[in-house]
Protein backbone atom coordinates (compact mmCIF):
# COMPACT_ATOMS: atom_id res chain seq x y z
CA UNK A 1 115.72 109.14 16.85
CA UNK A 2 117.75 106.36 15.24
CA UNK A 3 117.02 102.81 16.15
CA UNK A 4 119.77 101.66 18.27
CA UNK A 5 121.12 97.90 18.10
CA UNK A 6 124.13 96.13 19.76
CA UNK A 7 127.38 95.58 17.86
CA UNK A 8 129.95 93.74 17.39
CA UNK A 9 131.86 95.00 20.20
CA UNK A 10 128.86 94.87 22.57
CA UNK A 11 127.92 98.95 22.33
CA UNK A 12 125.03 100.25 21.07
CA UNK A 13 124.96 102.05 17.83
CA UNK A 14 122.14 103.45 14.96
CA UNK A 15 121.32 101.18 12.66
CA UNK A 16 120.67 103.27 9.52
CA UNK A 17 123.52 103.24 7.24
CA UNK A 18 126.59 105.76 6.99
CA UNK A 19 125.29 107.77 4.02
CA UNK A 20 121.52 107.60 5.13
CA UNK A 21 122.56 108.53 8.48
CA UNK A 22 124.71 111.84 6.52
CA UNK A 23 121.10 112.73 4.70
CA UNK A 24 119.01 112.74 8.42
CA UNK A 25 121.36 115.08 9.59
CA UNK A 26 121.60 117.43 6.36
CA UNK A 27 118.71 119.94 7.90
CA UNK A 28 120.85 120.43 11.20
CA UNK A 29 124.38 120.77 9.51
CA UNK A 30 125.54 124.25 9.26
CA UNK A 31 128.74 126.06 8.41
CA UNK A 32 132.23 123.73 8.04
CA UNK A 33 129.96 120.77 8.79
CA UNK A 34 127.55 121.04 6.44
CA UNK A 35 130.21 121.06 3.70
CA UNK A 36 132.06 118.38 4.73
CA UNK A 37 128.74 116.23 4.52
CA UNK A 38 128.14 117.68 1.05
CA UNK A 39 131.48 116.78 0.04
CA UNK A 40 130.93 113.29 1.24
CA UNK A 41 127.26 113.67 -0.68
CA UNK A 42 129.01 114.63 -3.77
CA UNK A 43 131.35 111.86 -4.12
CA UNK A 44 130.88 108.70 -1.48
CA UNK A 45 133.35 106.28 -3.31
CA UNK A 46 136.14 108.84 -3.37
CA UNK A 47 135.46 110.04 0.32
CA UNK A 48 135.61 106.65 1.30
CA UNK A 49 139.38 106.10 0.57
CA UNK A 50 140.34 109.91 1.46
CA UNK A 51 142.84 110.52 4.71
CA UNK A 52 141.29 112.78 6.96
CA UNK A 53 143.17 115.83 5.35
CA UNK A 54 142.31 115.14 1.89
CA UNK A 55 138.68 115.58 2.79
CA UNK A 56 138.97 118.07 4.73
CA UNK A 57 140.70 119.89 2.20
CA UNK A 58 138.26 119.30 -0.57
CA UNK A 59 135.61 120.64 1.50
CA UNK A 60 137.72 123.96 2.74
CA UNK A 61 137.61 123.21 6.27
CA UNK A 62 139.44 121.83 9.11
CA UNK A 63 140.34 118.54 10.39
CA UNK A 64 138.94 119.25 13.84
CA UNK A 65 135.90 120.18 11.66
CA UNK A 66 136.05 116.57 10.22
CA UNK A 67 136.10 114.74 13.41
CA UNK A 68 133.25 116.66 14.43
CA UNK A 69 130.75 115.90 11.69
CA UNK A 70 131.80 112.23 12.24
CA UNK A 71 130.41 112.62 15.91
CA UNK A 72 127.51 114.75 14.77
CA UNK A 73 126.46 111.15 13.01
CA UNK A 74 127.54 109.04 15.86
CA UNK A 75 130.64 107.79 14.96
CA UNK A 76 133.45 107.76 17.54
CA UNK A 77 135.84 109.37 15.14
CA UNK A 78 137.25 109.30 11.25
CA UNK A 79 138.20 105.69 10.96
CA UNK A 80 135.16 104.26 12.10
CA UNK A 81 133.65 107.05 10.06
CA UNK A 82 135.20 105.42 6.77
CA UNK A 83 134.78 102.06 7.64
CA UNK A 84 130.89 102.54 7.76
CA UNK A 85 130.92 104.56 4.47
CA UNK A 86 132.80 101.68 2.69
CA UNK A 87 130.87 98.72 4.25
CA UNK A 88 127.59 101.14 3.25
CA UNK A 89 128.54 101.77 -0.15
CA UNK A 90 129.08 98.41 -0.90
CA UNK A 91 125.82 97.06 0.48
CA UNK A 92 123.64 99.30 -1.25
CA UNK A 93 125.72 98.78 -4.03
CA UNK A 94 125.33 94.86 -3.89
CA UNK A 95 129.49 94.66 -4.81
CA UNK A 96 130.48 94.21 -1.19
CA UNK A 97 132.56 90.63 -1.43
CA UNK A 98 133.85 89.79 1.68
CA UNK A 99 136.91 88.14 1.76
CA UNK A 100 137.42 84.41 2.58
CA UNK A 101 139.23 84.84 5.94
CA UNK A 102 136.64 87.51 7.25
CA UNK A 103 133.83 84.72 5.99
CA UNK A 104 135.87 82.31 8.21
CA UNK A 105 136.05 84.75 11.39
CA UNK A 106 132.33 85.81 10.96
CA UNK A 107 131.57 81.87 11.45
CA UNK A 108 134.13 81.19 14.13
CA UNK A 109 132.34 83.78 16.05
CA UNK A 110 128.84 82.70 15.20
CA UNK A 111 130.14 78.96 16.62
CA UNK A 112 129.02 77.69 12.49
CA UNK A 113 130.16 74.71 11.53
CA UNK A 114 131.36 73.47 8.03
CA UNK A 115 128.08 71.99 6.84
CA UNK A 116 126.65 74.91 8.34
CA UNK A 117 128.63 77.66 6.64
CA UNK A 118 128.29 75.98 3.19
CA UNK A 119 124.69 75.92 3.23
CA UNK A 120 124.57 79.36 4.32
CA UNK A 121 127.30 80.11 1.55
CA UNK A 122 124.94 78.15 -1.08
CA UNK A 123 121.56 79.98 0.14
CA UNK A 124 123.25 83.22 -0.57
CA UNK A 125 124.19 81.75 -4.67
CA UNK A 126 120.41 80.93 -5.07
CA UNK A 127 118.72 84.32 -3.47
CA UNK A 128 121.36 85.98 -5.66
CA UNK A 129 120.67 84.00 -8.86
CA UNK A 130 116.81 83.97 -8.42
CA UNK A 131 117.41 88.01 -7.60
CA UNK A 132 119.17 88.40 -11.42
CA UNK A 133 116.15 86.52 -12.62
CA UNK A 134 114.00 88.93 -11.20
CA UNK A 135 115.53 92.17 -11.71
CA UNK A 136 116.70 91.31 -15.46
CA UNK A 137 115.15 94.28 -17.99
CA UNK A 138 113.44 92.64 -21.22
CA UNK A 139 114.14 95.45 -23.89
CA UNK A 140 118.04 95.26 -22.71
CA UNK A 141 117.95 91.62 -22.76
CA UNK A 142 116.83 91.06 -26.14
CA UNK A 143 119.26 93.84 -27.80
CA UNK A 144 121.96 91.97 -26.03
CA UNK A 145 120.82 88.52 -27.45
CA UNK A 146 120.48 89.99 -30.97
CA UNK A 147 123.76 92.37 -30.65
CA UNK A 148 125.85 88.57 -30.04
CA UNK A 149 123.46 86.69 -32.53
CA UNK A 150 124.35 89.18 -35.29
CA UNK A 151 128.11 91.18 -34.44
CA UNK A 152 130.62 90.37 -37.06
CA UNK A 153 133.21 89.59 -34.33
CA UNK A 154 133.00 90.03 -30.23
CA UNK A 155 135.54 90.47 -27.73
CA UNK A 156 135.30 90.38 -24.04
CA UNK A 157 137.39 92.01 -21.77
CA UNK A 158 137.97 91.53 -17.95
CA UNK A 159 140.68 91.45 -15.50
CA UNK A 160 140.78 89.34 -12.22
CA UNK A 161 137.92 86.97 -11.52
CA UNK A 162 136.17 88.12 -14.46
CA UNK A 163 138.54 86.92 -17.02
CA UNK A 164 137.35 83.39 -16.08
CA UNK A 165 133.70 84.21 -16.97
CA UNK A 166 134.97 86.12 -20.49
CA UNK A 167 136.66 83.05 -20.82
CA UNK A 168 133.70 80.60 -20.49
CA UNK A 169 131.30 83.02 -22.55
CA UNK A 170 134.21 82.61 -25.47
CA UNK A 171 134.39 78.78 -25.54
CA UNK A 172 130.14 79.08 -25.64
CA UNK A 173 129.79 81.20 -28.44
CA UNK A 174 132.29 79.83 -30.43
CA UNK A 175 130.51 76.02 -29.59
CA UNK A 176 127.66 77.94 -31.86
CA UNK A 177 129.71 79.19 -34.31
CA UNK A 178 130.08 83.39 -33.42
CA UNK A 179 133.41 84.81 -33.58
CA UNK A 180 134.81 85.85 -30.11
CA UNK A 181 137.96 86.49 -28.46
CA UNK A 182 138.37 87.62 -25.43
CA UNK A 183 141.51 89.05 -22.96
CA UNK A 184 142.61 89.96 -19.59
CA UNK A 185 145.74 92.01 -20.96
CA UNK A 186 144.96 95.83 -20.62
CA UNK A 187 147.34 96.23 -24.37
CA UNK A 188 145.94 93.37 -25.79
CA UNK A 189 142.37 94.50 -25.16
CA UNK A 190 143.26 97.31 -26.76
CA UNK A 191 145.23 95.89 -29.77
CA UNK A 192 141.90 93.92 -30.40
CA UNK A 193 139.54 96.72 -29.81
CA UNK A 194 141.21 98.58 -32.37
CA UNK A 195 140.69 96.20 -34.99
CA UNK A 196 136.80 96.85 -34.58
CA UNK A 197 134.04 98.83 -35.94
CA UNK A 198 130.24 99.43 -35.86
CA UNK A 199 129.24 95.70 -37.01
CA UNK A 200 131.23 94.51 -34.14
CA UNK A 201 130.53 94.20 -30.53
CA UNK A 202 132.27 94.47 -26.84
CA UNK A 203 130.92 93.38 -23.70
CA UNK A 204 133.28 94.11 -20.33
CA UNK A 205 132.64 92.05 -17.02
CA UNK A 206 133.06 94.27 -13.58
CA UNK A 207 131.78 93.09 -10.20
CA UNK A 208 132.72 96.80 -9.13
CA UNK A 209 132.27 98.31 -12.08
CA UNK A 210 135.36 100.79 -11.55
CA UNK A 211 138.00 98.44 -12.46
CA UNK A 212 140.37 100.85 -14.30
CA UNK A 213 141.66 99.16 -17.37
CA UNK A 214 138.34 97.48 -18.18
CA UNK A 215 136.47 100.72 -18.04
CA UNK A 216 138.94 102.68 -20.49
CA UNK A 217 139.25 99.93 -22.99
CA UNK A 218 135.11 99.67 -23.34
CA UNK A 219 135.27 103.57 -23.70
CA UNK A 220 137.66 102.81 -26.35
CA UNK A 221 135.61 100.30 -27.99
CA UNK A 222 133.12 102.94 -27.83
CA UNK A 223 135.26 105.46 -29.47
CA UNK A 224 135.54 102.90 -32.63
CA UNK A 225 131.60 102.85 -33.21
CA UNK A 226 131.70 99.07 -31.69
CA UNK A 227 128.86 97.98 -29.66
CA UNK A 228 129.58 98.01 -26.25
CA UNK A 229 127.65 95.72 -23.31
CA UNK A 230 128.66 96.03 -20.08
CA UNK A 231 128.36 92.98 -17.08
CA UNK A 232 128.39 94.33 -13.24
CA UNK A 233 126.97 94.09 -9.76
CA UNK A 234 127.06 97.67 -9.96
CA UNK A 235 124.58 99.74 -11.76
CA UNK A 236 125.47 102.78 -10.96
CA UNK A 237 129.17 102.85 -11.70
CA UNK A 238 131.78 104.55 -14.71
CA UNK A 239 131.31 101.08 -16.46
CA UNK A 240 127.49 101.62 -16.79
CA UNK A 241 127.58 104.83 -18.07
CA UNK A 242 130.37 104.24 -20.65
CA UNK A 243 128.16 100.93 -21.92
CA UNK A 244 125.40 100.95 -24.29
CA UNK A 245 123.96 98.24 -22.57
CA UNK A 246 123.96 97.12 -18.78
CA UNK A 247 123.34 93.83 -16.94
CA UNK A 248 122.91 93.93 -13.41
CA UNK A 249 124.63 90.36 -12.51
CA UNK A 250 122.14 91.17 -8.55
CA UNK A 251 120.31 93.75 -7.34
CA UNK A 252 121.34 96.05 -3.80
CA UNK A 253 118.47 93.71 -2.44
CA UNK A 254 121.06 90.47 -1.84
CA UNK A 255 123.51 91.65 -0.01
CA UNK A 256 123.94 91.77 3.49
CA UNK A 257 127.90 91.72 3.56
CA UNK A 258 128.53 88.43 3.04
CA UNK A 259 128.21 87.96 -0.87
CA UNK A 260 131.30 86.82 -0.97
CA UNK A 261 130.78 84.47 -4.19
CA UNK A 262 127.07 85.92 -5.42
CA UNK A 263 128.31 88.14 -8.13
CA UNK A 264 130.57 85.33 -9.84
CA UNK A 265 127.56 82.62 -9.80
CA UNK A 266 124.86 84.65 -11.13
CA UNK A 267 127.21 86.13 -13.68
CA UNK A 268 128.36 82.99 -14.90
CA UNK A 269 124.21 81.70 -14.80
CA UNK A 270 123.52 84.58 -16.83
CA UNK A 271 126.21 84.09 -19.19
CA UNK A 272 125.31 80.51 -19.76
CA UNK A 273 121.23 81.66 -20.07
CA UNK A 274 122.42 84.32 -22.80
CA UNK A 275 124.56 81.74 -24.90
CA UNK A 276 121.84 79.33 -24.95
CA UNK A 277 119.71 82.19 -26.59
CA UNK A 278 122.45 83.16 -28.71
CA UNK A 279 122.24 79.57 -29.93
CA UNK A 280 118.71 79.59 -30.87
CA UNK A 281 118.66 82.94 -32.70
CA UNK A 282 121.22 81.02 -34.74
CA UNK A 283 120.07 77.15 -34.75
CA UNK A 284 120.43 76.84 -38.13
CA UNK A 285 124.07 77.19 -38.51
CA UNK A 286 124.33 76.18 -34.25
CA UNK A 287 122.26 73.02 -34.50
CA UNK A 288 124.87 70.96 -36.92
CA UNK A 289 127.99 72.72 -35.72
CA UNK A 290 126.48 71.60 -31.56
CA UNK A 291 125.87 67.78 -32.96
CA UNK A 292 129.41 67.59 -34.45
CA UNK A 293 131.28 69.18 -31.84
CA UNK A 294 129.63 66.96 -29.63
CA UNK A 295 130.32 63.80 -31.54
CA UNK A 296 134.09 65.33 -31.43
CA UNK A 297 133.83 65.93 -27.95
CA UNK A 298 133.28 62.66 -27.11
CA UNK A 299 136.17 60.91 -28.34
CA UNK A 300 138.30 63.48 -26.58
CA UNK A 301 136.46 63.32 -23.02
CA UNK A 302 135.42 59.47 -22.97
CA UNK A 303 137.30 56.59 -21.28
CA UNK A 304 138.15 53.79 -23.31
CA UNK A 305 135.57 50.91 -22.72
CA UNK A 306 138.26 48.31 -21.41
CA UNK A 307 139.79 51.52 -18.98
CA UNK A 308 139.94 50.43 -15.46
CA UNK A 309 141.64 51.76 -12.54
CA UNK A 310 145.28 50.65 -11.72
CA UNK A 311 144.30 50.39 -8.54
């Protein structure tokens, strides 16, 4: 039997997830609903977005035989059916980022204060970055490290809250003096891809790792011998297995459905961590270049001594 807990709306459900749940119940499906749950088993993410007709057409049966697989598993019907399988794909996926105004119900209803929901909001950054930290693979490390120490040019790519951390990565590497240049135009990315070869390198930012023009234009940079590296909260997505090299921004571990923010800090942590290694595989040309951008920096950033408020 399936642990039962109360939810949300005060009835009593399992706990296990949606597609866990589908797996308990494989050795008792038969007949239409036994391959509607392999169709599900075969592809989760594009099951989860189906209409009830579209999935019951992939899997050759009815939509009465639909609905009653979804009860088989103790769902009330298809909706709620698809609602679990997204919510459960994205927390064993660790890319389920809840958006700010379900953050702000969740705390309404919890009675959470401000001070309360921002520590709860921080607490989530740290278990996430301390979680990159742990599940971080050497051997990959290190190739990525020496693939941005020694590429002729990079370019990063990434659309949507990615292109900010492509952004910061550029203005780090080129403080140590490697060529980048990165984009969050799907032609441009492309235009610049194709100006690349084997001594050059790619890396891609995802949170999902499905985002569509990101994917195709590492595949590209694939296609032109380039290097490609690949940045997600998704391991097991197209992204990873078009890259040559994956880092897992935090593992399935952190999130509880309310990561809201997780992905974005530890990715931007790690980026930082991997341009300050980037800079000491290459402190002798970093170390000057460093003290006189600094020096030039300075000028630009500093108040006058004699500044004082107008106020």
């Amino acid at each position: 039997m399936l642990d039962e807990v109360a939810g949300p709306d005060g009835t009593e459900g399992p706990t296990e997830g949606c597609l866990q749940r589908i797996r308990q119940a494989l050795d008792g499906l038969a007949g239409a609903r036994r391959r509607v749950a392999d169709a599900v088993l075969a592809d989760p993410w594009a099951s989860r977005g189906m209409s009830i007709l579209a999935l019951a057409e992939r899997a050759g049966v009815s939509e009465n035989a639909v609905t009653r697989f979804t009860h088989v598993l103790g769902y009330s019907g298809y909706r709620e059916f698809t609602q679990a399988l997204a919510l459960d794909l994205g927390r064993s996926l660790g890319v389920y980022h809840v958006h700010p105004v379900d953050l702000v119900s969740q705390s309404r209803a919890g009675n959470e204060d401000s001070l309360d929901l921002v520590r709860r909001v921080v607490a989530l950054e740290i278990d996430s970055m301390r979680d990159t930290l742990t599940n971080l693979v050497e051997p990959v490390l290190r190739d990525v490290v020496a693939g941005f120490a020694g590429a002729r040019q990079i370019q990063l790519i990434g659309t949507g809250t990615a292109a900010p951390l492509c952004q910061l990565l550029n203005y780090r590497l080129a403080s140590v003096g490697v060529f980048a240049s990165w984009s969050n135009d799907p032609m441009m990315m492309l235009a610049e891809i194709a100006r690349l070869g084997p001594d050059d390198l790619v890396m891609a930012i995802s949170y999902s790792g499905r985002s569509r023009d990101t994917v195709q234009a590492l595949e590209f940079a694939h296609s032109r011998g380039a290097r490609t590296v690949a940045m997600t909260a998704n391991p097991d997505s197209p992204i990873s297995r078009v890259a040559q090299h994956v880092l897992t921004i935090f593992s399935p571990a952190v999130s509880e459905g309310i990561a809201q923010f997780s992905a974005r800090v530890a990715g931007m942590a790690l980026l930082e961590a991997i341009a300050t290694a980037v800079a000491v595989e290459r402190s002798a040309e970093a170390e000057p270049l460093l003290r006189d951008l600094g020096a030039a920096q300075g000028t630009f950033n500093d108040l006058p001594e004699d500044w004082s408020p107008t106020r």
